[in-house]
Protein backbone atom coordinates (compact mmCIF):
# COMPACT_ATOMS: atom_id res chain seq x y z
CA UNK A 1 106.17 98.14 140.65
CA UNK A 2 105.92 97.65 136.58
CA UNK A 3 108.29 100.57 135.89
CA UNK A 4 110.64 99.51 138.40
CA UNK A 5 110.86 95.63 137.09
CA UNK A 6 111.10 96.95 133.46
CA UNK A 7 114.25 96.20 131.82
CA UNK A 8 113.23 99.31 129.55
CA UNK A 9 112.01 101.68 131.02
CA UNK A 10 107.63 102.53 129.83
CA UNK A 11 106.66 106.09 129.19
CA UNK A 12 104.01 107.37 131.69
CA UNK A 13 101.56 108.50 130.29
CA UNK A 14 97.86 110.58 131.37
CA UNK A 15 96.44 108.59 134.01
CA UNK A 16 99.34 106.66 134.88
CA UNK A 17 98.94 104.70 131.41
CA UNK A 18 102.23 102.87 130.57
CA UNK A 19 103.47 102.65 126.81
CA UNK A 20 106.68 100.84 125.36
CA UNK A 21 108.82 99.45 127.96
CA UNK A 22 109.74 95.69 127.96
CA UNK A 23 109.81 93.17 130.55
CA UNK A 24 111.60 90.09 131.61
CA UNK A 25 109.37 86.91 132.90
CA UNK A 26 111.47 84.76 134.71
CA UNK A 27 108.67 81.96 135.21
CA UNK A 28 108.34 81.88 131.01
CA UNK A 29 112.07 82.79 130.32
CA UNK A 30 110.62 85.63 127.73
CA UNK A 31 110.92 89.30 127.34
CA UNK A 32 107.36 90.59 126.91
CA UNK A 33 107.49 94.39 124.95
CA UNK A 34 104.64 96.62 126.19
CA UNK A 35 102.59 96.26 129.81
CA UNK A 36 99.74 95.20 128.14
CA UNK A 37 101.44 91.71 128.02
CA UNK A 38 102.67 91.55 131.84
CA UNK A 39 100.93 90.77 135.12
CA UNK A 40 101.86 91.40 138.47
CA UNK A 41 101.90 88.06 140.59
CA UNK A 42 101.72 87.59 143.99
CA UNK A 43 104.40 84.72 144.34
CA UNK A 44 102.03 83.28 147.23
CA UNK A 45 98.75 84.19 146.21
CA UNK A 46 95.97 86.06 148.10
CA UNK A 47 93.89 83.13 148.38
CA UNK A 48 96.86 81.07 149.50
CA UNK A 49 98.14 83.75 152.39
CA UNK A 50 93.94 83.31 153.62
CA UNK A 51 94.26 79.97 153.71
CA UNK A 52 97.05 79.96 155.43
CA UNK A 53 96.65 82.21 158.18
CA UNK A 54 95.80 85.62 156.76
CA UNK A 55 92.43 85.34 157.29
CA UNK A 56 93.06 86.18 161.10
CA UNK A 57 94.89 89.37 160.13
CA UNK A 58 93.79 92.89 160.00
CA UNK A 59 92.74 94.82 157.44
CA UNK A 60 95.65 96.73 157.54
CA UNK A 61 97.75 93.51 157.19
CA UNK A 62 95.85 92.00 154.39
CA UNK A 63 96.58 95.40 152.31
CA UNK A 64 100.20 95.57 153.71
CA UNK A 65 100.44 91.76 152.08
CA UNK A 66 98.33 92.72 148.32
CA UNK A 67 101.20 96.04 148.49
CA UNK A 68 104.48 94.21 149.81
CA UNK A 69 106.70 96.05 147.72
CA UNK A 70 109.87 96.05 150.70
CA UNK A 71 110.36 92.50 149.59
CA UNK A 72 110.96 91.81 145.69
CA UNK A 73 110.16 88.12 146.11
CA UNK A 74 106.21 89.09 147.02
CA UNK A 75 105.12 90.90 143.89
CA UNK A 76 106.45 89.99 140.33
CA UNK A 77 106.07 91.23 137.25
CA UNK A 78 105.25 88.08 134.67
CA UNK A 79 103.62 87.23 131.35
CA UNK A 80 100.06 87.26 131.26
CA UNK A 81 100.05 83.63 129.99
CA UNK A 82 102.18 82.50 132.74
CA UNK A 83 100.33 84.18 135.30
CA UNK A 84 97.24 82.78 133.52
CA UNK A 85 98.77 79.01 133.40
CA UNK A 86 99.23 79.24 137.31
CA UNK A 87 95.67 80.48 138.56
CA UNK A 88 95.22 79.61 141.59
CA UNK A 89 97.83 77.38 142.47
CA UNK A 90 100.16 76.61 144.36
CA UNK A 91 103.90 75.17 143.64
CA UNK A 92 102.30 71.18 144.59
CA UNK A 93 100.20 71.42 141.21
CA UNK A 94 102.05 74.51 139.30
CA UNK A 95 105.81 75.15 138.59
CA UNK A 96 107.52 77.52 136.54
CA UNK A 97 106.92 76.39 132.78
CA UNK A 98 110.78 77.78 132.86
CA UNK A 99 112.96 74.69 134.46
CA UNK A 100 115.79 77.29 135.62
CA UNK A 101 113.41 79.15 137.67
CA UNK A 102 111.65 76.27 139.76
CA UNK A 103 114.20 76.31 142.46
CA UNK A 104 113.95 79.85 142.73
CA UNK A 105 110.47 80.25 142.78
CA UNK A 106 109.75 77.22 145.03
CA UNK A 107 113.02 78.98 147.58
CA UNK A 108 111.35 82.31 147.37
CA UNK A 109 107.85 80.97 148.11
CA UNK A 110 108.96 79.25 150.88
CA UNK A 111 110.32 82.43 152.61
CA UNK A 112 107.56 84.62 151.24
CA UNK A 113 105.54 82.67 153.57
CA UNK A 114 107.60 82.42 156.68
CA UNK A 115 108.83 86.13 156.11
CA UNK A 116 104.81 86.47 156.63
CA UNK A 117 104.28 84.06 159.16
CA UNK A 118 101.89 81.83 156.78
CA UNK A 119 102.06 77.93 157.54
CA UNK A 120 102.57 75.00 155.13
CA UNK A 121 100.05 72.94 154.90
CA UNK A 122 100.80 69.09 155.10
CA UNK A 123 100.26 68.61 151.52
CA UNK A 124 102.62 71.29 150.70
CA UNK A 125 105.58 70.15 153.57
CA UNK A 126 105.19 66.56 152.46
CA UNK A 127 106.17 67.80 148.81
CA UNK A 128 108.36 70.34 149.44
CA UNK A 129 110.55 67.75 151.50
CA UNK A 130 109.71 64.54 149.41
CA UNK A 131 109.96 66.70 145.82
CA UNK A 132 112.01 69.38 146.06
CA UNK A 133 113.83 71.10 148.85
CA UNK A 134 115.08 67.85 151.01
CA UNK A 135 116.66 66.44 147.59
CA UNK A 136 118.59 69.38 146.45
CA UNK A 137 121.37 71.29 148.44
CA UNK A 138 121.61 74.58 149.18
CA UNK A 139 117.92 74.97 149.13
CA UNK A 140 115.58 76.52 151.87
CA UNK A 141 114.74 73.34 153.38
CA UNK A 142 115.83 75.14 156.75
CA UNK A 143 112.13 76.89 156.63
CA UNK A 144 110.16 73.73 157.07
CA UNK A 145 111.91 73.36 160.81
């Protein structure tokens, strides 16, 4: 997943150890040189996808969710720091520190989440619709039925 987000290509090393390469992260607008300074991010976090229904699933299901690389809004390679800044959270108390990637993010998490059959909580509908998606067009807004 790192070598294929890579805007230059890494050497693989022994071991699968990455060197060079460089990496765009959209949620900090910054090219990062190196893996040492990237993440991967789960756009909806595992915690999030339990909460929200994926603690009914299989085994099987929860590892086909932490490895969803058919759909490249699930996994994303970021900056450590941004990936640090957002924890646990979830787009009511985080955003993209990058104001050109909210709507994105927000759109993307949205259908990460239906595409996996995970609900919205109240909290979350109430400021998705009051916030973000019901005041701008073109957005997702559709998902929230």
């Amino acid at each position: 997943m790192l070598k294929a987000e890579a805007v230059v290509a890494p050497e693989q090393g022994p071991k699968c150890t990455l060197t060079g390469g460089e990496w765009y992260s959209p949620y900090d607008d910054r090219y990062i040189q190196g893996a040492r300074g990237v993440d991967v991010d789960h756009l909806v976090l595992l915690a999030e996808a339990c909460d929200s229904g994926a603690s009914a699933w299989t085994v099987k299901e929860r590892e086909a969710y932490a490895d969803d690389l058919g759909d490249d809004r699930a996994l994303i390679a970021v900056s450590a720091a941004a990936k640090r800044s957002k924890a646990d959270q979830d787009p009511t108390t985080w955003l993209p520190p990058a104001a050109g990637y909210r709507c994105p993010y927000v759109t993307d998490w949205v259908a990460d989440k239906t595409w996996w059959g995970l609900s919205i909580d109240p909290v979350q509908s109430r400021w998705l619709c009051t916030r973000f998606l019901c005041s701008k067009p073109g957005t997702a807004a559709a998902f929230l039925g």
